[in-house]
C-alpha atoms as a PDB file:
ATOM      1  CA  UNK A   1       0.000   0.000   0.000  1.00  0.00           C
ATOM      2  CA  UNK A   2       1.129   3.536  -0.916  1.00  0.00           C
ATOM      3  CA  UNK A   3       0.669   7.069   0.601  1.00  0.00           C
ATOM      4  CA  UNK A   4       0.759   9.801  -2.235  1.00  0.00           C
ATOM      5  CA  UNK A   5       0.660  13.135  -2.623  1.00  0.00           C
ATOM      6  CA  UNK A   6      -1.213  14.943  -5.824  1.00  0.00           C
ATOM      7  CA  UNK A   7      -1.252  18.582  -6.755  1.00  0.00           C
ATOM      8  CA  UNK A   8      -4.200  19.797  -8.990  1.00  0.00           C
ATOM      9  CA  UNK A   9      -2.472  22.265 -10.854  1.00  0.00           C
ATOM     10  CA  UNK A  10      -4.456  24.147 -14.457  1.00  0.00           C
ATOM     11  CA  UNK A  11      -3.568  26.924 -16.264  1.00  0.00           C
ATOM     12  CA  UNK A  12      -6.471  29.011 -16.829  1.00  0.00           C
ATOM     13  CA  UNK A  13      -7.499  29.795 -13.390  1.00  0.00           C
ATOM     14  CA  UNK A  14      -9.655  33.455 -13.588  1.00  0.00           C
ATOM     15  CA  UNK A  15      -8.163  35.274 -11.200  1.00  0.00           C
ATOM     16  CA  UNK A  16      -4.138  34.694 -11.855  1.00  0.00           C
ATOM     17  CA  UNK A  17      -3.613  32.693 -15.525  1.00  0.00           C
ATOM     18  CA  UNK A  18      -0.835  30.201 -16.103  1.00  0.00           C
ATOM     19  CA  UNK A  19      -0.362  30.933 -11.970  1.00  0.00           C
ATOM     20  CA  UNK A  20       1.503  27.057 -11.715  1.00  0.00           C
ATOM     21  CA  UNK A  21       4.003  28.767 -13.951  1.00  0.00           C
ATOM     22  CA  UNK A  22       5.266  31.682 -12.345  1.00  0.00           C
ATOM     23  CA  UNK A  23       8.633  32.253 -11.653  1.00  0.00           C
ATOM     24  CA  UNK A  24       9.745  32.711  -8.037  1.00  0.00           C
ATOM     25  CA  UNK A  25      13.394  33.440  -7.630  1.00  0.00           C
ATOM     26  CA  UNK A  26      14.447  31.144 -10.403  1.00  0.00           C
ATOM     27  CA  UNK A  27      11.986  28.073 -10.233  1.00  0.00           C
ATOM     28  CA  UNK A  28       8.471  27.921 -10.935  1.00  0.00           C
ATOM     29  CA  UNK A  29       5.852  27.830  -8.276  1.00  0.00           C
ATOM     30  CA  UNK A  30       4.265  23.892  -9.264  1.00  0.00           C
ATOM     31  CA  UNK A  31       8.477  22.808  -8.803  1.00  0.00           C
ATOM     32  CA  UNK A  32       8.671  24.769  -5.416  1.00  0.00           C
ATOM     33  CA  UNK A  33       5.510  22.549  -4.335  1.00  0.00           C
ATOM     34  CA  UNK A  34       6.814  19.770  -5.656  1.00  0.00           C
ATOM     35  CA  UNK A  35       9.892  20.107  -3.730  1.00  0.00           C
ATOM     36  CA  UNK A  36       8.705  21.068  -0.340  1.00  0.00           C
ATOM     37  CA  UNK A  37       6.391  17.865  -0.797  1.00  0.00           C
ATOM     38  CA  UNK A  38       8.829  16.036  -1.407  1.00  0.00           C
ATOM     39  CA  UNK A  39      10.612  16.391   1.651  1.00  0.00           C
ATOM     40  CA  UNK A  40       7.671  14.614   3.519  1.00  0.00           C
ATOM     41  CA  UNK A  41       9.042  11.647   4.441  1.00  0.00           C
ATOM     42  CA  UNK A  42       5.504  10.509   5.228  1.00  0.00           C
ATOM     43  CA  UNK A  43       4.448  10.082   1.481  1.00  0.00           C
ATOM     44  CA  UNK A  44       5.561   7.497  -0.930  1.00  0.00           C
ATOM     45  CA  UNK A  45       5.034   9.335  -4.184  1.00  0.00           C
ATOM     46  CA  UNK A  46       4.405  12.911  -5.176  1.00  0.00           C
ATOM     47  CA  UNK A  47       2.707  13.970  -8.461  1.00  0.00           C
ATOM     48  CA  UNK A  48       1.084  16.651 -10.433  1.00  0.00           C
ATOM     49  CA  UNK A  49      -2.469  16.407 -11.952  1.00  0.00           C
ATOM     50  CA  UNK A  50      -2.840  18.609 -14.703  1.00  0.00           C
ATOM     51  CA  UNK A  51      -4.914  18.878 -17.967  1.00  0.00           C
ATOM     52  CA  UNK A  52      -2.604  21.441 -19.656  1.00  0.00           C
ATOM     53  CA  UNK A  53       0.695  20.258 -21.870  1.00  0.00           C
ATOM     54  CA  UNK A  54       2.631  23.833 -20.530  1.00  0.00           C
ATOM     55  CA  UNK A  55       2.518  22.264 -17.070  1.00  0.00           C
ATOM     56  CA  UNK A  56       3.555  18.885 -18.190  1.00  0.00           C
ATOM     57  CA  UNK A  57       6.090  19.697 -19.776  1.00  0.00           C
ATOM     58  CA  UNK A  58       7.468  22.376 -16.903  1.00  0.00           C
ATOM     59  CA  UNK A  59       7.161  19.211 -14.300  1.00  0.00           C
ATOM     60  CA  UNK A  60       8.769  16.602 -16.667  1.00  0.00           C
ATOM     61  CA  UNK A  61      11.723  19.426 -17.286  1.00  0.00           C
ATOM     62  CA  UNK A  62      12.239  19.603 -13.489  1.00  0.00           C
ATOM     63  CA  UNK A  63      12.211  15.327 -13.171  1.00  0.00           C
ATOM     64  CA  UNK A  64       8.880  15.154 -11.460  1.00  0.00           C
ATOM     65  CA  UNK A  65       6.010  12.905 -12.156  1.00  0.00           C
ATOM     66  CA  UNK A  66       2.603  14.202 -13.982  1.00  0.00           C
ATOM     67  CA  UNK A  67      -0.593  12.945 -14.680  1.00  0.00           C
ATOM     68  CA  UNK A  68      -2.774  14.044 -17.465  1.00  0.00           C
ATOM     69  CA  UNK A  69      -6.138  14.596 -16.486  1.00  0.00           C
ATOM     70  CA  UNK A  70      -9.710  15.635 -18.220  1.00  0.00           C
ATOM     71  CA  UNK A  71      -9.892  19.608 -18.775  1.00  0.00           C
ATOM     72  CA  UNK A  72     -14.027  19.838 -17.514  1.00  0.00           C
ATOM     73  CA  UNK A  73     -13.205  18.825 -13.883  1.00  0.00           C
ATOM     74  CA  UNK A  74     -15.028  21.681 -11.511  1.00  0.00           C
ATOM     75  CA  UNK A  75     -12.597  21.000  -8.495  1.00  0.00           C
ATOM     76  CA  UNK A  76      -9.165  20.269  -7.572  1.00  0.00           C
ATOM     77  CA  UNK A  77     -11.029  17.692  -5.852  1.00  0.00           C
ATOM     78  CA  UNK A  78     -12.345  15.662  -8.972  1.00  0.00           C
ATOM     79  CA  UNK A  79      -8.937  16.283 -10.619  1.00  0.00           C
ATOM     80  CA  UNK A  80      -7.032  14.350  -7.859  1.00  0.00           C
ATOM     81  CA  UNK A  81      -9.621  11.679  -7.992  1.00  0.00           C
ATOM     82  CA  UNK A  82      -8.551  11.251 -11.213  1.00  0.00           C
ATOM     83  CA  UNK A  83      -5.406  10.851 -11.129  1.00  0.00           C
ATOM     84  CA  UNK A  84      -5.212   8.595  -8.177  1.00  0.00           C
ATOM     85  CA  UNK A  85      -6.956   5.950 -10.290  1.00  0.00           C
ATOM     86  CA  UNK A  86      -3.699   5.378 -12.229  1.00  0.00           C
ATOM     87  CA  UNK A  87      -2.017   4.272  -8.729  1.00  0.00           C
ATOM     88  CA  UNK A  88      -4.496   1.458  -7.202  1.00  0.00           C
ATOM     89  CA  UNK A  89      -2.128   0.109  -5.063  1.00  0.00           C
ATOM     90  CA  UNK A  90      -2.407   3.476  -2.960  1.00  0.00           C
ATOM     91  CA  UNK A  91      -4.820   3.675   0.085  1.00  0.00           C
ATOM     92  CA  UNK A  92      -4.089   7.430   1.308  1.00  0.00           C
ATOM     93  CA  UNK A  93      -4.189  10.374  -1.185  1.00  0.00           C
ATOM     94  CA  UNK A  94      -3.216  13.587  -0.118  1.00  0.00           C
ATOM     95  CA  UNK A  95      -4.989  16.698  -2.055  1.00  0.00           C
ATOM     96  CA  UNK A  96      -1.953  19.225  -2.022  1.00  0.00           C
ATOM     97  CA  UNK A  97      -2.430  23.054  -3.128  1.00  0.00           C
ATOM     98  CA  UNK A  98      -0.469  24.103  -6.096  1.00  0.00           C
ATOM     99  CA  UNK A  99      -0.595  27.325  -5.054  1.00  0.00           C
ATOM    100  CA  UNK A 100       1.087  27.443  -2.013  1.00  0.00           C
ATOM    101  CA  UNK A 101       5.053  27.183  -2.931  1.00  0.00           C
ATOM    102  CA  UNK A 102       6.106  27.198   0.811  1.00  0.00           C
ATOM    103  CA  UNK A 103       4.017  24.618   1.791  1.00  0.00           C
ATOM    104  CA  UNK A 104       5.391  23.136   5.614  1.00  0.00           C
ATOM    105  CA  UNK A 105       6.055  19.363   4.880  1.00  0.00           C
ATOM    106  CA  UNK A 106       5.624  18.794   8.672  1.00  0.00           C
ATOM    107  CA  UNK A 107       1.921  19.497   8.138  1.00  0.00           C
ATOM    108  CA  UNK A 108       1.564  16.920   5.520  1.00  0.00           C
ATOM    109  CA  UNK A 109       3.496  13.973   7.412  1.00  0.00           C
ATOM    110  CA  UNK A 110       1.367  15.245  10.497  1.00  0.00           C
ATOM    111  CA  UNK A 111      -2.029  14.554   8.553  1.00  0.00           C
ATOM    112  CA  UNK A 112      -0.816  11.256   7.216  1.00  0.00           C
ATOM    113  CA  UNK A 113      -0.014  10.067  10.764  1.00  0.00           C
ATOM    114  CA  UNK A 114      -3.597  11.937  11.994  1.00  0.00           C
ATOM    115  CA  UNK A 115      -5.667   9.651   9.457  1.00  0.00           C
ATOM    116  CA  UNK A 116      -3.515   6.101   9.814  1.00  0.00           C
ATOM    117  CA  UNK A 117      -3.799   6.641  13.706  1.00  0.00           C
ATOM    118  CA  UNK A 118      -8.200   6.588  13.262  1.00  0.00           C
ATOM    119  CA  UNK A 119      -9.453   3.908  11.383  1.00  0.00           C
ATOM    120  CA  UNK A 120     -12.284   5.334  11.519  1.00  0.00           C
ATOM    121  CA  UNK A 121     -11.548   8.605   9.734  1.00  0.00           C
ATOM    122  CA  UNK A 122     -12.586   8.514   5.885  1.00  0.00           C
ATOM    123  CA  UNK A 123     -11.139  12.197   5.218  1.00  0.00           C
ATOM    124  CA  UNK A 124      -9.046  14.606   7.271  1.00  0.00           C
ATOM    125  CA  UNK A 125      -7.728  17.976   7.308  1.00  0.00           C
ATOM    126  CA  UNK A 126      -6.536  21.033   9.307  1.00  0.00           C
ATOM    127  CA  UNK A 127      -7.341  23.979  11.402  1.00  0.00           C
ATOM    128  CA  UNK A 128      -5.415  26.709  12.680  1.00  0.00           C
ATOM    129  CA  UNK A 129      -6.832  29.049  16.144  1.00  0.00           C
ATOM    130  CA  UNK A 130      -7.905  32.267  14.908  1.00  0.00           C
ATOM    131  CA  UNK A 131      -6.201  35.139  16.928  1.00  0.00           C
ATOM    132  CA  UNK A 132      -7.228  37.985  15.164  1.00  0.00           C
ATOM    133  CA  UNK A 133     -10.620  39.398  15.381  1.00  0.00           C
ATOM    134  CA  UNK A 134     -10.617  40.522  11.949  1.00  0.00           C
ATOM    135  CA  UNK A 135     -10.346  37.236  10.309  1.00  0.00           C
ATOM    136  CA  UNK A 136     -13.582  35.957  11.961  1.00  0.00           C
ATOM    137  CA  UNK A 137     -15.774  38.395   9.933  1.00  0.00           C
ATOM    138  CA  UNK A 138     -13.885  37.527   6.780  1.00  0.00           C
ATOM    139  CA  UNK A 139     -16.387  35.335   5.003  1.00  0.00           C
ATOM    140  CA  UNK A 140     -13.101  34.498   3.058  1.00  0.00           C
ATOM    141  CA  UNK A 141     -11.924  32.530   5.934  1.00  0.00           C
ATOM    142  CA  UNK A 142     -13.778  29.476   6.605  1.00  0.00           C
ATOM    143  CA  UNK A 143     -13.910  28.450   9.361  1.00  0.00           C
ATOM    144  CA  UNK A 144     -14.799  25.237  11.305  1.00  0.00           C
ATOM    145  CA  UNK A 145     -16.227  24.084  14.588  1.00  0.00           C
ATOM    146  CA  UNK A 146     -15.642  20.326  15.715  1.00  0.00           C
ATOM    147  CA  UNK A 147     -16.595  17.754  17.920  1.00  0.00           C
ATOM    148  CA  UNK A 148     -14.888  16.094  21.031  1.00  0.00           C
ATOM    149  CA  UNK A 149     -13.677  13.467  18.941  1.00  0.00           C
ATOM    150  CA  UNK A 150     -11.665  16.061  16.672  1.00  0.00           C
ATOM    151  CA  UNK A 151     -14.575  15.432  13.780  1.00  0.00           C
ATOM    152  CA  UNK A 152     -15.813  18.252  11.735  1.00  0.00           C
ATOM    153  CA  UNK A 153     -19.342  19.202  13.004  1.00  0.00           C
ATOM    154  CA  UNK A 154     -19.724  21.932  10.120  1.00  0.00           C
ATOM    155  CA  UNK A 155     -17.752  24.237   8.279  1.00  0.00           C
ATOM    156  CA  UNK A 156     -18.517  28.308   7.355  1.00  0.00           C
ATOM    157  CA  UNK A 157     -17.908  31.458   5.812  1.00  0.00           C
ATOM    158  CA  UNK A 158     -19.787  33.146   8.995  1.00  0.00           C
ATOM    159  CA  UNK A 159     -18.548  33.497  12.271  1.00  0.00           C
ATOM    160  CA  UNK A 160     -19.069  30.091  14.288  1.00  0.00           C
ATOM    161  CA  UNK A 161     -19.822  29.582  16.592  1.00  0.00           C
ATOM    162  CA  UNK A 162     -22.104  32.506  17.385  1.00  0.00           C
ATOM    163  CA  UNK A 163     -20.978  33.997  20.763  1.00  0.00           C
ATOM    164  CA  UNK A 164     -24.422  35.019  22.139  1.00  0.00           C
ATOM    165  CA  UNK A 165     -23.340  36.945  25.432  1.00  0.00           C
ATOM    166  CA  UNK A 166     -20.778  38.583  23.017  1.00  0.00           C
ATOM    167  CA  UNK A 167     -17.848  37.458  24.209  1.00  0.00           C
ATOM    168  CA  UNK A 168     -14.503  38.093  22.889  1.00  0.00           C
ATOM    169  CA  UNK A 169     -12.591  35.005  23.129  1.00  0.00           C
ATOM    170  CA  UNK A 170     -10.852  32.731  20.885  1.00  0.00           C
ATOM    171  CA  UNK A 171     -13.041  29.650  20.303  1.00  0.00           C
ATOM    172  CA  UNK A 172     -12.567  30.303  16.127  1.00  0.00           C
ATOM    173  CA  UNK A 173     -10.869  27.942  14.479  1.00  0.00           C
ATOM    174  CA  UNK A 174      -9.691  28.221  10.764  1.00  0.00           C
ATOM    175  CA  UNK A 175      -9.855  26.081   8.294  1.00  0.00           C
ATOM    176  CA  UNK A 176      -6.615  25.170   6.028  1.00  0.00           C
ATOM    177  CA  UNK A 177      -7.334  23.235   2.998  1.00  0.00           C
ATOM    178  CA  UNK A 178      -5.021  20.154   3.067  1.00  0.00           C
ATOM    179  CA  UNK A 179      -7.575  17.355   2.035  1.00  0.00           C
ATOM    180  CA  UNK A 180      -6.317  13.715   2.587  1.00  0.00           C
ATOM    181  CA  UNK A 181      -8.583  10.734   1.757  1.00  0.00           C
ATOM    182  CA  UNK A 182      -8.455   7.528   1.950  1.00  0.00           C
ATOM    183  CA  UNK A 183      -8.962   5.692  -1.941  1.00  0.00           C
ATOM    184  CA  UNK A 184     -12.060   4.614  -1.774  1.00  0.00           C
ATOM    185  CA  UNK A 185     -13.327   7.543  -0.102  1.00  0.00           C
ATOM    186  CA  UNK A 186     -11.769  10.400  -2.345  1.00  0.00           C
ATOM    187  CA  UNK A 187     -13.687   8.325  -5.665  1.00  0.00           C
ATOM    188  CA  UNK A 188     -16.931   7.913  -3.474  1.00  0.00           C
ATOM    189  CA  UNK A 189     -17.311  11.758  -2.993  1.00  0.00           C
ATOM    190  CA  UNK A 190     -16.482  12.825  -6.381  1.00  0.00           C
ATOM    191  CA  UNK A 191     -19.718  10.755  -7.953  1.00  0.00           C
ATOM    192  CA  UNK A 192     -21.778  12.937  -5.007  1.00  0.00           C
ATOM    193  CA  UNK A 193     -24.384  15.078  -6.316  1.00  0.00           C
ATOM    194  CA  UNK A 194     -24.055  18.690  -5.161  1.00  0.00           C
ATOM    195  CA  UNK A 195     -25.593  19.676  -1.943  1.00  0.00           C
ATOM    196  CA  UNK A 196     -27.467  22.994  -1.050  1.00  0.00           C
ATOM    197  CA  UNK A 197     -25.445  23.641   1.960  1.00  0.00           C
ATOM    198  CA  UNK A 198     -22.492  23.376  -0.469  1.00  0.00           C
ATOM    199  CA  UNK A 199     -24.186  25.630  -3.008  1.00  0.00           C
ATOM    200  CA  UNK A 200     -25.344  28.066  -0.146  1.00  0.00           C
ATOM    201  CA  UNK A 201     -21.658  28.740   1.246  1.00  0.00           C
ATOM    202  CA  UNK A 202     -19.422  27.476  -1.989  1.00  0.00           C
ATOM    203  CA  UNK A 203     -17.803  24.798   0.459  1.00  0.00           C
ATOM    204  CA  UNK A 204     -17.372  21.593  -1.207  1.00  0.00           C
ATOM    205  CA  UNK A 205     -16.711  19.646   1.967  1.00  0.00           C
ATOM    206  CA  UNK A 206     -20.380  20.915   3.041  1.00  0.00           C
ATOM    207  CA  UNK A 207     -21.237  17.813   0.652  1.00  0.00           C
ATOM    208  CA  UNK A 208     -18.922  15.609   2.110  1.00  0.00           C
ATOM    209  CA  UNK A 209     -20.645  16.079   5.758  1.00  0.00           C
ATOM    210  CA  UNK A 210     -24.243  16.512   4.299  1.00  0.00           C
ATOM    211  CA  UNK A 211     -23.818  12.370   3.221  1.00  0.00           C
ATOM    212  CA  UNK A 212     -22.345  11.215   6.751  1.00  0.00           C
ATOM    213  CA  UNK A 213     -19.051  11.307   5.737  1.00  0.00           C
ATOM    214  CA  UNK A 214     -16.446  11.882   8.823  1.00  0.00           C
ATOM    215  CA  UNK A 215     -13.813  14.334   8.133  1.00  0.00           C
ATOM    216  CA  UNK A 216     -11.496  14.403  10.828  1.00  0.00           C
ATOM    217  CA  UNK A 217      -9.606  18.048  11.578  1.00  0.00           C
ATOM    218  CA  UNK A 218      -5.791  18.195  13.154  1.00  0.00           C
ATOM    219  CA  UNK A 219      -4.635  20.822  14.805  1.00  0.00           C
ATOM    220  CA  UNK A 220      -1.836  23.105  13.019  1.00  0.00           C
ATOM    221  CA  UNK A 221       0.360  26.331  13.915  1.00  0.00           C
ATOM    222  CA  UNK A 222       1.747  26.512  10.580  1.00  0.00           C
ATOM    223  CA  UNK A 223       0.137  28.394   7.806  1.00  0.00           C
ATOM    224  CA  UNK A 224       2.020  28.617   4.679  1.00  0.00           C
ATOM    225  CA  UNK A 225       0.762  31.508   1.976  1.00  0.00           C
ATOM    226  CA  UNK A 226      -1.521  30.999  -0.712  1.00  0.00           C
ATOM    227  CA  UNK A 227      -1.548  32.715  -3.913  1.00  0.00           C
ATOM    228  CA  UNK A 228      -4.639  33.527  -5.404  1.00  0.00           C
ATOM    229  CA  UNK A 229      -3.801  37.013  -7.095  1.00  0.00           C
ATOM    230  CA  UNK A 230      -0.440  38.425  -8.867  1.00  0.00           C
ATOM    231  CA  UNK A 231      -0.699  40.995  -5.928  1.00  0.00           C
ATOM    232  CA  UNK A 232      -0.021  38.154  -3.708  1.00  0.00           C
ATOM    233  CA  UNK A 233       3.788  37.559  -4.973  1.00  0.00           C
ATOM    234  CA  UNK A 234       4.651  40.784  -3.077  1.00  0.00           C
ATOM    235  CA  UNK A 235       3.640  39.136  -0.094  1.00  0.00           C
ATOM    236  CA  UNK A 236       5.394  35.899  -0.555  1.00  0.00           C
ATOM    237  CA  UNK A 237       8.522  37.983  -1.649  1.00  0.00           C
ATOM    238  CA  UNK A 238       8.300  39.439   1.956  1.00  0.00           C
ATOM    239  CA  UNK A 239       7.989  36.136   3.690  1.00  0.00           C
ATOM    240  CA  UNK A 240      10.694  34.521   1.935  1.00  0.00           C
ATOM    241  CA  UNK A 241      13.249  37.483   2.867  1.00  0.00           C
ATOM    242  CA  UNK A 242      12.199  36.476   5.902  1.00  0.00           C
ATOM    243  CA  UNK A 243      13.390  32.917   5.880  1.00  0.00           C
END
């Protein structure tokens, strides 16, 4: 049995174009994820899922391993699913973010050993404690809310959970999209129909919990930065003088 790790990675995203491309000090951002995934010793395999021949070719160039997918899927999701059908003798897939070039590796062996350590645990993923007040309003920051058993009892754009006496303390936790499933799982929830929770908030995982499915949530300090807009590279330049 294998443990891999898949980036979705496409070219035309709307808001930042050919984005897996972009240079960043001298390699492009899908290598730097590659790389820093890579380094977790917890996976077996690492490889890109990608429907566009640029990308291929930039991750072949480099000596990493793609997968050509379909060009219609509507998720990062569905395009990992699809690619994790050409390695069957893998039980834990990891959904990794192309986007985030300085990805921590610790997080990812940390989730591996999270799912492998609950049988019961179909799906898991990550949180970080919200300490700024700001971020709580931001219905760009989803947060989530869990149970004793470190389950996922919902997850939402809008404050939760509502602090009725008005309280100002810190029970907001956010949520940081590192997916991992295991096989059968990951195919199972990619022939779900959407749900209207998940249509209401534009949360696909909102589907995954609407059907009963357990999706268990890690705790994390580490938040690496994602980039979503051109505008964000002058952030990331900052953080990496930093390092």
């Amino acid at each position: 049995m294998q443990t891999i790790g898949i980036i979705p990675a496409r070219y035309d995203s709307v808001r930042f174009p050919g984005k897996p491309l972009v240079d960043i000090r001298g390699k492009t951002m899908i290598q730097r994820v590659y790389e820093r995934a890579s380094a977790a010793q917890e996976l077996d395999l690492v490889v890109v899922a990608t429907d566009d021949p640029r990308i291929e070719e930039a991750v072949q160039a480099f000596g990493g391993r793609v997968e050509r997918t379909r060009r219609d899927h509507l998720s990062g999701t569905d395009r990992v699913a699809e690619a994790a059908l050409a390695f069957p003798e893998a039980d834990i897939i990891i959904n990794i973010q192309g986007d985030e070039p300085f990805i921590f590796s610790e997080q990812i062996n940390q989730l591996v050993r999270f799912i492998r350590e609950r049988p019961s645990l179909e799906i898991a993923t990550m949180a970080k404690r919200i300490t700024e007040r700001n971020l709580i309003e931001n219905p760009n920051v989803v947060k989530v809310v869990t149970n004793v058993n470190a389950q996922a009892l919902y997850f939402s754009r809008a404050p939760i959970p509502f602090q009725r006496g008005g309280e100002k303390d810190s029970h907001f936790w956010k949520h940081i999209g590192l997916y991992i499933f295991r096989a059968e799982a990951l195919q199972r929830i990619t022939a779900l129909p959407p749900h209207p929770l998940e249509q209401t908030e534009k949360l696909e995982q909102l589907r995954w919990l609407a059907n009963g499915l357990k999706i268990g949530v890690a705790e994390t300090e580490l938040e690496s930065i994602a980039i979503d807009h051109p505008e964000d590279l002058i952030r990331l330049e900052k953080f990496m003088d930093q390092l």
